[in-house]
PDB file of N, CA and C in Angstrom:
ATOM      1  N   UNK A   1     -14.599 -17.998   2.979  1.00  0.00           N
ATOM      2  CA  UNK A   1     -13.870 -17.015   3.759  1.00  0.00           C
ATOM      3  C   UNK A   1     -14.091 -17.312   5.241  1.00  0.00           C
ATOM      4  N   UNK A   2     -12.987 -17.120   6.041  1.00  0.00           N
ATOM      5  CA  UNK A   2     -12.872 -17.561   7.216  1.00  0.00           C
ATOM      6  C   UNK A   2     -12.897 -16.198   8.198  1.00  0.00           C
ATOM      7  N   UNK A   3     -12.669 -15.377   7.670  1.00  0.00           N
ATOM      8  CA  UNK A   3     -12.226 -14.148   8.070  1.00  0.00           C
ATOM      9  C   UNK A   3     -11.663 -13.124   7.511  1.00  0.00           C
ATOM     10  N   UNK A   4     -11.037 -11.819   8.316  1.00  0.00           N
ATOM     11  CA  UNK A   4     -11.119 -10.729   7.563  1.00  0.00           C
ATOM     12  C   UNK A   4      -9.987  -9.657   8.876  1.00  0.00           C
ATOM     13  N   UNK A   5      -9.607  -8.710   8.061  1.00  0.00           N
ATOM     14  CA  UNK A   5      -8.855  -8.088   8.393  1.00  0.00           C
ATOM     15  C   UNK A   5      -9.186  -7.237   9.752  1.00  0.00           C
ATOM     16  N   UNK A   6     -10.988  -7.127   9.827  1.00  0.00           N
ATOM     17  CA  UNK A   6     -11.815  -6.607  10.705  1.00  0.00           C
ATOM     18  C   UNK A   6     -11.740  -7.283  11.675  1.00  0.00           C
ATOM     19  N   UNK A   7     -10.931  -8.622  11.539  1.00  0.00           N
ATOM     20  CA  UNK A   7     -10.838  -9.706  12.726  1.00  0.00           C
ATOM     21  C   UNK A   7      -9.952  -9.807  13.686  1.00  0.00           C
ATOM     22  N   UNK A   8     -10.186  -9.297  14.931  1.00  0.00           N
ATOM     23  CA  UNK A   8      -8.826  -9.251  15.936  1.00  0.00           C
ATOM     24  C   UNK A   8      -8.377 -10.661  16.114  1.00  0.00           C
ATOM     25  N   UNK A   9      -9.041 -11.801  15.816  1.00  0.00           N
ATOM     26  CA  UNK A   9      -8.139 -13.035  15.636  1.00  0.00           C
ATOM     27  C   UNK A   9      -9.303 -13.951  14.891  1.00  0.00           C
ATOM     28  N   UNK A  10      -8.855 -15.637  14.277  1.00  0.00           N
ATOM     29  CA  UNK A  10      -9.393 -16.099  13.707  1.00  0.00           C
ATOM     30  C   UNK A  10      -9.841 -17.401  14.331  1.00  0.00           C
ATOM     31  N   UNK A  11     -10.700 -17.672  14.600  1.00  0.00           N
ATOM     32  CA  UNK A  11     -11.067 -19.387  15.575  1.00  0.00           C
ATOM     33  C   UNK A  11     -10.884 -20.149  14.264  1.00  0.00           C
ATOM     34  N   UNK A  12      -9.636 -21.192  14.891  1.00  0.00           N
ATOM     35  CA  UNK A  12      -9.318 -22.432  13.536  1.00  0.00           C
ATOM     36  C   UNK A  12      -9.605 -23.769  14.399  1.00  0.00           C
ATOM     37  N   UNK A  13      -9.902 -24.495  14.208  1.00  0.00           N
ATOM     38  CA  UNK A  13     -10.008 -26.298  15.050  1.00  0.00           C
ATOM     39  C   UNK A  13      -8.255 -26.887  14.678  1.00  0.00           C
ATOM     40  N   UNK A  14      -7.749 -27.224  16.044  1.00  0.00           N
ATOM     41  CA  UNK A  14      -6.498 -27.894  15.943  1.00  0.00           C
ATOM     42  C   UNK A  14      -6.117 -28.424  14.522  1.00  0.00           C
ATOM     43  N   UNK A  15      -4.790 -28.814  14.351  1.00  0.00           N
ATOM     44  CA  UNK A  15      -4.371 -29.193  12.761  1.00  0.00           C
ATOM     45  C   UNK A  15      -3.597 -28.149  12.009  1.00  0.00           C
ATOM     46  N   UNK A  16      -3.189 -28.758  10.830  1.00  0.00           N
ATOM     47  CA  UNK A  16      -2.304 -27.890   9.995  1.00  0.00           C
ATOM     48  C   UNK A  16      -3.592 -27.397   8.847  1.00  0.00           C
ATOM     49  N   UNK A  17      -3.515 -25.887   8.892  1.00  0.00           N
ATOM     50  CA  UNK A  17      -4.560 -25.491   7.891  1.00  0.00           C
ATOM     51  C   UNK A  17      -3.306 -24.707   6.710  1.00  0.00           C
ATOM     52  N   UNK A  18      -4.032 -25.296   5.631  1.00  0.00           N
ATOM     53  CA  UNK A  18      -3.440 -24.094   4.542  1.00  0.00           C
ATOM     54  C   UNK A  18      -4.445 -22.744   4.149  1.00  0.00           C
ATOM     55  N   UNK A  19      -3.939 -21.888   4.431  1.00  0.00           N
ATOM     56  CA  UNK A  19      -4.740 -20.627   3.976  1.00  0.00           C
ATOM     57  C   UNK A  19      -3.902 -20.013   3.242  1.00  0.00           C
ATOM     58  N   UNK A  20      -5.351 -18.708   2.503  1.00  0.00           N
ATOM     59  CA  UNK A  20      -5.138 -17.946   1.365  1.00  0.00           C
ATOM     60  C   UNK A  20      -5.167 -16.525   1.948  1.00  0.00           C
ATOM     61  N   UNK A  21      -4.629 -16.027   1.764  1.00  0.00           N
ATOM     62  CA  UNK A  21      -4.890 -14.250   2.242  1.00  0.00           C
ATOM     63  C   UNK A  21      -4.775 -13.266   0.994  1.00  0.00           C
ATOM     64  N   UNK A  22      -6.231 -12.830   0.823  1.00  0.00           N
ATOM     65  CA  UNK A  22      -5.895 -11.929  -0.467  1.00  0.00           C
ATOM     66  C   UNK A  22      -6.763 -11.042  -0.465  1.00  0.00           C
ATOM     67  N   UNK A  23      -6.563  -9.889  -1.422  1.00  0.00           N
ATOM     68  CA  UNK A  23      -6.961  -8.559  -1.452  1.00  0.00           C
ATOM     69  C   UNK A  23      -7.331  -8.311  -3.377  1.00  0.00           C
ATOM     70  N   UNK A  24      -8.379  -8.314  -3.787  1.00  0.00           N
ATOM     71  CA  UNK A  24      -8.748  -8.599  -5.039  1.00  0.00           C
ATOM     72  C   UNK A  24      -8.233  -7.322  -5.585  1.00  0.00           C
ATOM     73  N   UNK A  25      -8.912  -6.313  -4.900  1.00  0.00           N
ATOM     74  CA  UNK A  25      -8.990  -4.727  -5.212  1.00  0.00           C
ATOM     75  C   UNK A  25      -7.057  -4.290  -5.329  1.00  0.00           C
ATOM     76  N   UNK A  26      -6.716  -4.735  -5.036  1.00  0.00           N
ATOM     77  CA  UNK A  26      -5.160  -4.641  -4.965  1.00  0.00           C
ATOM     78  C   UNK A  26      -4.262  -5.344  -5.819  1.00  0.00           C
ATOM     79  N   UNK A  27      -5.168  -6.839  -6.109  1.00  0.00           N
ATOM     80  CA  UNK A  27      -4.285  -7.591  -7.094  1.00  0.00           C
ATOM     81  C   UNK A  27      -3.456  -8.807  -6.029  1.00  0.00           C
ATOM     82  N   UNK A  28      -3.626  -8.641  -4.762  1.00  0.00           N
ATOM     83  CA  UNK A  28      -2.678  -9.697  -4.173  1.00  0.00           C
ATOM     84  C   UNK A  28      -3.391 -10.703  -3.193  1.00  0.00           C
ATOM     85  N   UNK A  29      -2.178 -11.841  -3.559  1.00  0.00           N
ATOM     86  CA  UNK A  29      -2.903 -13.189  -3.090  1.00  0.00           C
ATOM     87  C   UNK A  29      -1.610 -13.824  -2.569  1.00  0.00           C
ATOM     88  N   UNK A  30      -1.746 -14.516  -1.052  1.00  0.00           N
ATOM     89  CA  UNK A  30      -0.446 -15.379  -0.911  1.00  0.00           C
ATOM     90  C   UNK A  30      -0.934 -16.293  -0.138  1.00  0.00           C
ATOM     91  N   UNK A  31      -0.672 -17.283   0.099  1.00  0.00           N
ATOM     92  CA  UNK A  31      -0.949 -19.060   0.412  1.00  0.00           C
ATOM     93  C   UNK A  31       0.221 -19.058   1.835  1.00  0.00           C
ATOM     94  N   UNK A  32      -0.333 -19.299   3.082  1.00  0.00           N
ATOM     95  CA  UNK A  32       0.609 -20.014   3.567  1.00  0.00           C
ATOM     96  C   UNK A  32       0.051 -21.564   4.815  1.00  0.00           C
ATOM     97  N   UNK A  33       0.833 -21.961   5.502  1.00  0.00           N
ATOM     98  CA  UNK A  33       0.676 -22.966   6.298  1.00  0.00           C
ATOM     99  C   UNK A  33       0.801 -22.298   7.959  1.00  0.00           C
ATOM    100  N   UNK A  34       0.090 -23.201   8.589  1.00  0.00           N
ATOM    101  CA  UNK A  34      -0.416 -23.052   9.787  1.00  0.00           C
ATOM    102  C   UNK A  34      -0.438 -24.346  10.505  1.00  0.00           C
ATOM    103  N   UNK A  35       0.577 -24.412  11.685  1.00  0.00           N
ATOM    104  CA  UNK A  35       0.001 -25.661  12.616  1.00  0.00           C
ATOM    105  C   UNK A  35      -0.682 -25.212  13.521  1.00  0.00           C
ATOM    106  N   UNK A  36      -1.948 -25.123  13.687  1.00  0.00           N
ATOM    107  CA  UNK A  36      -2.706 -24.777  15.062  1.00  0.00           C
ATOM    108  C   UNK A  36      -2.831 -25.942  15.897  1.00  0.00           C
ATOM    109  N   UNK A  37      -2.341 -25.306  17.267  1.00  0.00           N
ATOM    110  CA  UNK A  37      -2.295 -26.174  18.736  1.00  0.00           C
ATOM    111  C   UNK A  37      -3.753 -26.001  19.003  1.00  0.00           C
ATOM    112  N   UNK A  38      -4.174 -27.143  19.950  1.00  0.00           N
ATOM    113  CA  UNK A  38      -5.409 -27.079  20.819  1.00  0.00           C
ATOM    114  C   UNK A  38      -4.789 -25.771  21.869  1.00  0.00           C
ATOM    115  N   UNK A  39      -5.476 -24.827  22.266  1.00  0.00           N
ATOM    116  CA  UNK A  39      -5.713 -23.662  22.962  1.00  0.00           C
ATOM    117  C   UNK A  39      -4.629 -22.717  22.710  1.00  0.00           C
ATOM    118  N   UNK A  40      -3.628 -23.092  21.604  1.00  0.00           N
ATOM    119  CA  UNK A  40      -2.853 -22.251  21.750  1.00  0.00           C
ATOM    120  C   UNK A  40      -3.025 -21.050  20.434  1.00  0.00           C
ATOM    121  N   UNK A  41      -2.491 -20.186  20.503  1.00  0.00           N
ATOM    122  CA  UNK A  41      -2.446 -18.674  19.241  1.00  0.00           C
ATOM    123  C   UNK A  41      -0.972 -18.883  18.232  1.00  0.00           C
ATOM    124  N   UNK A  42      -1.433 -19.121  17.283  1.00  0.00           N
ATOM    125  CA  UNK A  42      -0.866 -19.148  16.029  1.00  0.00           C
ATOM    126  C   UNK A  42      -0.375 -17.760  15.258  1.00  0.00           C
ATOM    127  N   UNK A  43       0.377 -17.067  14.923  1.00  0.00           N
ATOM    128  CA  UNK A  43       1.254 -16.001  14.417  1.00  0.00           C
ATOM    129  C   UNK A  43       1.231 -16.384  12.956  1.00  0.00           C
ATOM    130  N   UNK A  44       0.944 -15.883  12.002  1.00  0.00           N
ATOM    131  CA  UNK A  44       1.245 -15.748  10.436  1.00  0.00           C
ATOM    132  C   UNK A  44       1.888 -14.420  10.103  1.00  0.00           C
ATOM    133  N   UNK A  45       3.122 -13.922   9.552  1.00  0.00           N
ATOM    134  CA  UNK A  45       3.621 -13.079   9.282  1.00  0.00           C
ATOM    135  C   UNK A  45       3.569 -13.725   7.370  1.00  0.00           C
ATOM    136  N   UNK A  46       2.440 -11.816   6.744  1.00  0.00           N
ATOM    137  CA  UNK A  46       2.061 -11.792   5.569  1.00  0.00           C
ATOM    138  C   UNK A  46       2.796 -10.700   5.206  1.00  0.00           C
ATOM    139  N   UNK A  47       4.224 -10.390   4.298  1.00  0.00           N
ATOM    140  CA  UNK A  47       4.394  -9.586   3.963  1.00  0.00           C
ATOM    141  C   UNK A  47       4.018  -8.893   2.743  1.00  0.00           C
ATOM    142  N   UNK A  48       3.266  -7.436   2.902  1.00  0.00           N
ATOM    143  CA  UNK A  48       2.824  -6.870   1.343  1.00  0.00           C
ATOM    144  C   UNK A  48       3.800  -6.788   0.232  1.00  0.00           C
ATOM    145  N   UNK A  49       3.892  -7.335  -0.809  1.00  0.00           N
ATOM    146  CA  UNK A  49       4.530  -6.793  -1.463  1.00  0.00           C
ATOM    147  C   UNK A  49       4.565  -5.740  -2.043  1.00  0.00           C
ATOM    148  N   UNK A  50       5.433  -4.936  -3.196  1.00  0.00           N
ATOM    149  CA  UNK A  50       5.851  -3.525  -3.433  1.00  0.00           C
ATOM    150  C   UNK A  50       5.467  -3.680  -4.596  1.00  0.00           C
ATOM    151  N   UNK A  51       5.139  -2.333  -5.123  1.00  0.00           N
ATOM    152  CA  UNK A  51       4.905  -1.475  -6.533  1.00  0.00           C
ATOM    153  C   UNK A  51       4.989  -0.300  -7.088  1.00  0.00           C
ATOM    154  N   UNK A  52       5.231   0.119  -8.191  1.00  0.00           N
ATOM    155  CA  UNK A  52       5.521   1.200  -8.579  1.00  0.00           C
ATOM    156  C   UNK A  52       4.324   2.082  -8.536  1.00  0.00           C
ATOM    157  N   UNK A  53       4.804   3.875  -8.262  1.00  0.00           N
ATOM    158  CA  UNK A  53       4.127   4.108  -8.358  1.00  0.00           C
ATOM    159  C   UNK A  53       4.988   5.707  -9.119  1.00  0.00           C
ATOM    160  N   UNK A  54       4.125   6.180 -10.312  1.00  0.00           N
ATOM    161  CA  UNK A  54       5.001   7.576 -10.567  1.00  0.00           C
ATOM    162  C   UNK A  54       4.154   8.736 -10.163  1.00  0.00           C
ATOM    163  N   UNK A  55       5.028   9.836 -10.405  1.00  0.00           N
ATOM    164  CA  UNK A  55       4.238  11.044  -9.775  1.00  0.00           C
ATOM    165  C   UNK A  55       5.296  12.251 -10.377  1.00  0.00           C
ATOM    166  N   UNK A  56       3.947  13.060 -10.758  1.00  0.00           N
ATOM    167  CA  UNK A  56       4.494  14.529 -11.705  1.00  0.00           C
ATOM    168  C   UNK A  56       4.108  15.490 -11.368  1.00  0.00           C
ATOM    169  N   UNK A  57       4.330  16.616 -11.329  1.00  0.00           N
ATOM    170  CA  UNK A  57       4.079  17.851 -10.956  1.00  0.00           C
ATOM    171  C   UNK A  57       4.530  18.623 -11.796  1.00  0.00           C
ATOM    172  N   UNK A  58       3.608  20.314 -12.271  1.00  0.00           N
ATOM    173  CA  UNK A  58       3.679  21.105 -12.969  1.00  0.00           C
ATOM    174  C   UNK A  58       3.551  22.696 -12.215  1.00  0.00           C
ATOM    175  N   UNK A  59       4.717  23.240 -12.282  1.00  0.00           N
ATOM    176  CA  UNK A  59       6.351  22.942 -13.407  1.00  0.00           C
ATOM    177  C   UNK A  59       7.077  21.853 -12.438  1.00  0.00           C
ATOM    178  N   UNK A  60       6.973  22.337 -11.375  1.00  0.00           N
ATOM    179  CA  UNK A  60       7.483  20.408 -10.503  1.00  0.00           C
ATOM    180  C   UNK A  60       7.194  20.891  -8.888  1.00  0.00           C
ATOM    181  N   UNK A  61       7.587  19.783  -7.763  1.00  0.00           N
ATOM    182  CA  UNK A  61       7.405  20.039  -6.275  1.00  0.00           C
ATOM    183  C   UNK A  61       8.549  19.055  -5.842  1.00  0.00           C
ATOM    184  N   UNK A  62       8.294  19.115  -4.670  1.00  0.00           N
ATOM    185  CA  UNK A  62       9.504  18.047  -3.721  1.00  0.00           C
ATOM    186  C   UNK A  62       8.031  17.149  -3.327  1.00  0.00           C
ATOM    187  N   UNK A  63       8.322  16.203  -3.217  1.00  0.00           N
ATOM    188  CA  UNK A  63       7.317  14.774  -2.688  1.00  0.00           C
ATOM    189  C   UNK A  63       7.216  14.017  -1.188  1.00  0.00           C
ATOM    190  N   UNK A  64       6.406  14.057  -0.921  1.00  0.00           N
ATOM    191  CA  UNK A  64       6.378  13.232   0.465  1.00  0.00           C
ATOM    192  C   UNK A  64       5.700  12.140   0.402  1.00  0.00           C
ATOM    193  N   UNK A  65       6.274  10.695   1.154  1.00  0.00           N
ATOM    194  CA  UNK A  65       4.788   9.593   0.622  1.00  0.00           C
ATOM    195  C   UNK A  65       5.036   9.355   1.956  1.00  0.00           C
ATOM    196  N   UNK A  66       3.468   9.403   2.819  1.00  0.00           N
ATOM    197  CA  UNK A  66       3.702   8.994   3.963  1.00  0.00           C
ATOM    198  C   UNK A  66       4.574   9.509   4.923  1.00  0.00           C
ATOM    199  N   UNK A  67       4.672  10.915   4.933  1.00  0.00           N
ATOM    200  CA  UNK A  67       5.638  11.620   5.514  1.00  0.00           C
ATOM    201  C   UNK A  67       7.138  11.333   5.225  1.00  0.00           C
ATOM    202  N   UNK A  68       7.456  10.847   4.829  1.00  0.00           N
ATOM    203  CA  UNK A  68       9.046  10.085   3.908  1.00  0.00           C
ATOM    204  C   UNK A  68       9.043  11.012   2.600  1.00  0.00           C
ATOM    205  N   UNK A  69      10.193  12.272   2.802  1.00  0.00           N
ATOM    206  CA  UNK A  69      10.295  12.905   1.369  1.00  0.00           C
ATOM    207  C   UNK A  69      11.399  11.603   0.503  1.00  0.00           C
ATOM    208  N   UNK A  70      11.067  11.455  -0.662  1.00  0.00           N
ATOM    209  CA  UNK A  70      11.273  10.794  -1.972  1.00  0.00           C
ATOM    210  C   UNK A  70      11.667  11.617  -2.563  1.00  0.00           C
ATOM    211  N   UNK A  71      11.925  12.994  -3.099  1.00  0.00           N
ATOM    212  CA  UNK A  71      12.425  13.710  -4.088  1.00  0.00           C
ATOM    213  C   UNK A  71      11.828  14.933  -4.676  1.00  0.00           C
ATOM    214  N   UNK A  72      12.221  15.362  -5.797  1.00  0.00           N
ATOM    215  CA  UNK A  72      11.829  15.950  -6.854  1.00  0.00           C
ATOM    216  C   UNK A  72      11.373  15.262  -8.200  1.00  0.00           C
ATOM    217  N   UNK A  73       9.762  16.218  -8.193  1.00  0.00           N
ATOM    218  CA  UNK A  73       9.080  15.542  -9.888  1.00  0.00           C
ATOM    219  C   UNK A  73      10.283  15.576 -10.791  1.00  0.00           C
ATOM    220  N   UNK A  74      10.025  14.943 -11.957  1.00  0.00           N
ATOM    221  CA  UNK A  74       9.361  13.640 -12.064  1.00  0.00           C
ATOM    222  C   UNK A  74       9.861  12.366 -11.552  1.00  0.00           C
ATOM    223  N   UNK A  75       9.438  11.587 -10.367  1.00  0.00           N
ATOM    224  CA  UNK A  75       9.575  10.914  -9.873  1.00  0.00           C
ATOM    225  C   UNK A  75       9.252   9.397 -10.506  1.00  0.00           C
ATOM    226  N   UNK A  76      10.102   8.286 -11.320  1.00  0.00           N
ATOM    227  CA  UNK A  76       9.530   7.539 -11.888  1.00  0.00           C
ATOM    228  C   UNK A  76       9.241   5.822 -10.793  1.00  0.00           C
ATOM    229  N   UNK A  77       8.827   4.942 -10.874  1.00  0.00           N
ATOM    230  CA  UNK A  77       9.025   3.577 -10.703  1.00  0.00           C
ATOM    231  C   UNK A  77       9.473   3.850  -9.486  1.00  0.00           C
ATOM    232  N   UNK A  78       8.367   4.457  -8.477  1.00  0.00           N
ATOM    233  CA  UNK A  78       8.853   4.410  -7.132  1.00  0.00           C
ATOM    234  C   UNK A  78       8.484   3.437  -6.223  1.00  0.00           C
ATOM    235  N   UNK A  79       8.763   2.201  -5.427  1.00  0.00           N
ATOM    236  CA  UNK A  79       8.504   1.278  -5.464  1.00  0.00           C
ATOM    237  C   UNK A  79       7.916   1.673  -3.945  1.00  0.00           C
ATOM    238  N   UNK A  80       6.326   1.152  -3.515  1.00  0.00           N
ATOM    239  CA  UNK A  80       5.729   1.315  -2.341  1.00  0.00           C
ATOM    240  C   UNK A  80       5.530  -0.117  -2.043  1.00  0.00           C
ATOM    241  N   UNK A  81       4.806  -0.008  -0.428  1.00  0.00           N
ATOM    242  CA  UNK A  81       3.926  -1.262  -0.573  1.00  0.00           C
ATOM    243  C   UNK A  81       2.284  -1.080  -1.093  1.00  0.00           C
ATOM    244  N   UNK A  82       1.876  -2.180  -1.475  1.00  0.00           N
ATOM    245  CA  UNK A  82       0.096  -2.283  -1.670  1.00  0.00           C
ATOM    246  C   UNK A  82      -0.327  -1.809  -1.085  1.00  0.00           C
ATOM    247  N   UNK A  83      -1.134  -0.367  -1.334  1.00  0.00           N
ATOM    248  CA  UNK A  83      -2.317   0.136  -0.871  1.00  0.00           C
ATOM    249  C   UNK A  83      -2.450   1.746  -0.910  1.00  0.00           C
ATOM    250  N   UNK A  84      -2.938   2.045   0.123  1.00  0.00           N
ATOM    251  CA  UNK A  84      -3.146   3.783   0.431  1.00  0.00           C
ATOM    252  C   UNK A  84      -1.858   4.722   0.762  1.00  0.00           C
ATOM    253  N   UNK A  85      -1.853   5.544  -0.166  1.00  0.00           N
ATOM    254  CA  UNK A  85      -0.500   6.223   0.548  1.00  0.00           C
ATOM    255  C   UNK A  85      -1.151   7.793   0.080  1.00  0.00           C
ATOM    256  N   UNK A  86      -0.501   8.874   1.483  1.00  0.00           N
ATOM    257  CA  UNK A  86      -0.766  10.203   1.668  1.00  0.00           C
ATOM    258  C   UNK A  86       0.455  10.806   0.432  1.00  0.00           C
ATOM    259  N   UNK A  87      -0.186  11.543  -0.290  1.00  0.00           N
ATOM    260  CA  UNK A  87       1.208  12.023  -0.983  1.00  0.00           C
ATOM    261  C   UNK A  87       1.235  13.333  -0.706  1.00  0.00           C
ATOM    262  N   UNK A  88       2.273  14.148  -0.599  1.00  0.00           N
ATOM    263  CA  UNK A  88       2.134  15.921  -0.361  1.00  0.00           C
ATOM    264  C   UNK A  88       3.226  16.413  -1.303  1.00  0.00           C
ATOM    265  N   UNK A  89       2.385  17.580  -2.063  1.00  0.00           N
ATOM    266  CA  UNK A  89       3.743  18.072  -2.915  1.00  0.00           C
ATOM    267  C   UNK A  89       3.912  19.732  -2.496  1.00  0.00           C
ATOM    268  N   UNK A  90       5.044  19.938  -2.470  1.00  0.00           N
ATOM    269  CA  UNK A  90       5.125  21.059  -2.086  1.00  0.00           C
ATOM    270  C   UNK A  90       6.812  21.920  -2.922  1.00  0.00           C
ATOM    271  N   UNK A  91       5.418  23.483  -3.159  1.00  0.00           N
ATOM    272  CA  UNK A  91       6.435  24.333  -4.012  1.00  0.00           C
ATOM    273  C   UNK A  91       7.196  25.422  -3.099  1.00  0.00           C
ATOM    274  N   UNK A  92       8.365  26.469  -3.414  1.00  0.00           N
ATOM    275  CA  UNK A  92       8.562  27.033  -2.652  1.00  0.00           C
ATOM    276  C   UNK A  92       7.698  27.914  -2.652  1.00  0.00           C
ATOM    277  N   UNK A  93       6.877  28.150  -4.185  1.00  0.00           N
ATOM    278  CA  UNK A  93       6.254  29.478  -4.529  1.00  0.00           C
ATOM    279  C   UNK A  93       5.029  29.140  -4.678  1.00  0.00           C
ATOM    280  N   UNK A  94       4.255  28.276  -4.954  1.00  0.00           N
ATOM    281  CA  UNK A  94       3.068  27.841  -5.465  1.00  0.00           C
ATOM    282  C   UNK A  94       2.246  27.152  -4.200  1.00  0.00           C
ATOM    283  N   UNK A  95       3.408  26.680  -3.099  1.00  0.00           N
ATOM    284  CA  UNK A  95       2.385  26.232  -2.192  1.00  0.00           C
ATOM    285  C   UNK A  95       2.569  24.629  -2.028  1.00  0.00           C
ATOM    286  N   UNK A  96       1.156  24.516  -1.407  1.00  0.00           N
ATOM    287  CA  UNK A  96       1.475  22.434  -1.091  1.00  0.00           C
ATOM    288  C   UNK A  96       0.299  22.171  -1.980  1.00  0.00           C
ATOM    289  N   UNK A  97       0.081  20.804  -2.233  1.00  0.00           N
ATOM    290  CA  UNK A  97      -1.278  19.707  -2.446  1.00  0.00           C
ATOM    291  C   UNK A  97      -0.802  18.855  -1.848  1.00  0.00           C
ATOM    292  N   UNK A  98      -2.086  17.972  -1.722  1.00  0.00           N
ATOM    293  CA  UNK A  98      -2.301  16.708  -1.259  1.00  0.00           C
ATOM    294  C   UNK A  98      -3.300  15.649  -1.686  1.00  0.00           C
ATOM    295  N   UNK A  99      -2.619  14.503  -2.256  1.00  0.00           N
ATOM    296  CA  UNK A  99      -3.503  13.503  -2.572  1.00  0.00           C
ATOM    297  C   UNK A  99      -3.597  12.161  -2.405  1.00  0.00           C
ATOM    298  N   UNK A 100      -4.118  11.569  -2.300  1.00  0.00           N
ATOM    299  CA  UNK A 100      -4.077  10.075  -1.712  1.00  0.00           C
ATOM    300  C   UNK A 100      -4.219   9.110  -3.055  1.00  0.00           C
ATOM    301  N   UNK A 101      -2.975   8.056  -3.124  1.00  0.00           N
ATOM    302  CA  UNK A 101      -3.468   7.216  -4.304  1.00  0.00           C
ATOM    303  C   UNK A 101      -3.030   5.726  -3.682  1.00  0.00           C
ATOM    304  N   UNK A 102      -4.167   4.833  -4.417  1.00  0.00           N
ATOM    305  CA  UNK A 102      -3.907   3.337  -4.238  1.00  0.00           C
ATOM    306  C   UNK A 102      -3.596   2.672  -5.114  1.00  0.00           C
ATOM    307  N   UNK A 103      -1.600   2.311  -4.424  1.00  0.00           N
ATOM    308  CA  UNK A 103      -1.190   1.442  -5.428  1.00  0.00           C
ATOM    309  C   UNK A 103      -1.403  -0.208  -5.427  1.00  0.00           C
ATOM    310  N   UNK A 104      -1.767  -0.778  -6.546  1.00  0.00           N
ATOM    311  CA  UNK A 104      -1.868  -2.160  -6.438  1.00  0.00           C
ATOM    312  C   UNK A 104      -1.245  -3.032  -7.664  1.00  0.00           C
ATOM    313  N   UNK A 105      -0.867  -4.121  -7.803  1.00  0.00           N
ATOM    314  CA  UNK A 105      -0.879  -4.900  -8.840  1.00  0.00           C
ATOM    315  C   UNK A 105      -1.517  -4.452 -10.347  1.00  0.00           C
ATOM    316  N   UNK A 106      -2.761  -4.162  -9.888  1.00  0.00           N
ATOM    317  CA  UNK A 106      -3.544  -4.356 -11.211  1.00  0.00           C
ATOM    318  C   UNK A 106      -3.582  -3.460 -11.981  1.00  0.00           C
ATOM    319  N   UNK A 107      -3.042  -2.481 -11.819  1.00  0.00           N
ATOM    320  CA  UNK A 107      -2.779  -1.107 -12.724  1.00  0.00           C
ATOM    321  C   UNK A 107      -1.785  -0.401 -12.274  1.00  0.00           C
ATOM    322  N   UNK A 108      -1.538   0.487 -13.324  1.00  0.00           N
ATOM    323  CA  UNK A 108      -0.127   1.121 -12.717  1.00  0.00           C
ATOM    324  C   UNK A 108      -0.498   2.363 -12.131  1.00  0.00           C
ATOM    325  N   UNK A 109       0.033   2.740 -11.093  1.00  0.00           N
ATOM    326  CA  UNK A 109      -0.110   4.129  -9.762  1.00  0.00           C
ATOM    327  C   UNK A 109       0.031   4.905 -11.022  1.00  0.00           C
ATOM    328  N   UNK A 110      -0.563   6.246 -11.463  1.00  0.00           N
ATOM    329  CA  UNK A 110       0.242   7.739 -11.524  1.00  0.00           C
ATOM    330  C   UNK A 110      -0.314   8.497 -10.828  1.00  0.00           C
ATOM    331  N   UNK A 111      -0.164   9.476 -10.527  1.00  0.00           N
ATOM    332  CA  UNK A 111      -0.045  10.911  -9.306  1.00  0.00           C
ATOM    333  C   UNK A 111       0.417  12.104 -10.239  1.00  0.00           C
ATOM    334  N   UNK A 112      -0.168  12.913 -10.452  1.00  0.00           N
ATOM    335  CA  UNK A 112       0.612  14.268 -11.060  1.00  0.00           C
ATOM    336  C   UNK A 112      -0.839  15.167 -10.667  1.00  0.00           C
ATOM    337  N   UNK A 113      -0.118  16.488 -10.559  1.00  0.00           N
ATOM    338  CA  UNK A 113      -1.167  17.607  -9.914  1.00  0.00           C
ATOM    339  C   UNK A 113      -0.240  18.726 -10.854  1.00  0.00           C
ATOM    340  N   UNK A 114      -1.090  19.810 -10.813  1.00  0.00           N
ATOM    341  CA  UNK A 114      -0.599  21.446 -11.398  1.00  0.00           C
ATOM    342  C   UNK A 114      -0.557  22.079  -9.984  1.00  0.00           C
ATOM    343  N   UNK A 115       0.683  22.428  -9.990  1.00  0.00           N
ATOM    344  CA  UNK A 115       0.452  23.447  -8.363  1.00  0.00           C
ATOM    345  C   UNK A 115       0.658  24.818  -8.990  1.00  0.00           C
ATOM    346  N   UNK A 116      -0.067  25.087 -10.144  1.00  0.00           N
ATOM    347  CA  UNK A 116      -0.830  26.979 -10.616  1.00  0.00           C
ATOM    348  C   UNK A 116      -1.823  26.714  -9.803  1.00  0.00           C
ATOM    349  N   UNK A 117      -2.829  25.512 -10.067  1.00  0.00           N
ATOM    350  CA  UNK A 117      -4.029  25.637  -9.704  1.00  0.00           C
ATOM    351  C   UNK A 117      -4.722  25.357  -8.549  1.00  0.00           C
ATOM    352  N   UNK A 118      -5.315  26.492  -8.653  1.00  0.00           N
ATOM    353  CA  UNK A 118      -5.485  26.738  -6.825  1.00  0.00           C
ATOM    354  C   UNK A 118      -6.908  25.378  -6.615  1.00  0.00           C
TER     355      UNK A 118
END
């Protein structure tokens, strides 16, 4: 490992490097190429890819992911990117929740809450 996300940049020695960028806990891994100049800053654009994630509510709510309303439960195969997302459900009568889930590769997201219960 060369580095890390904690890294405001990465010191490479001139040349074309191939690197790996991956996230185990998530399931994702992508390979790309790099010509690094002597003194100059190199740009890699890594895009996350997307995954499903479902979410239920009892008797149901309207959904927010990330402040972005998505709908009404039951919400199936909602496609995010990898990682942390704020979810908020909210009833007219029962009120809000809030929960945070991490979607990744390696298992499938679900989300469902009871908004009886306080």
């Amino acid at each position: 490992m060369i580095g890390s996300t904690a890294s405001a940049k990465i010191m490479l020695p001139a040349g074309k490097r191939d690197l790996r960028f991956s996230n185990d806990s998530l399931g994702f891994s992508a390979g790309r190429s790099v010509q690094v100049s002597a003194g100059k800053t190199a740009t890699i654009a890594v895009s996350v890819p997307k995954a499903a994630i479902n979410i239920n509510a009892v008797p149901w709510a309207e959904v927010w992911i990330d402040g972005v309303r998505v709908g009404e439960t039951p919400i199936g195969n909602y496609m995010v990117p990898l990682g942390s997302h704020d979810i908020v459900f909210r009833h007219p009568t029962l009120g809000e929740r809030r929960q945070t889930a991490t979607v990744s590769k390696t298992a499938p997201a679900r989300v469902s809450v009871d908004m009886r219960k306080q």
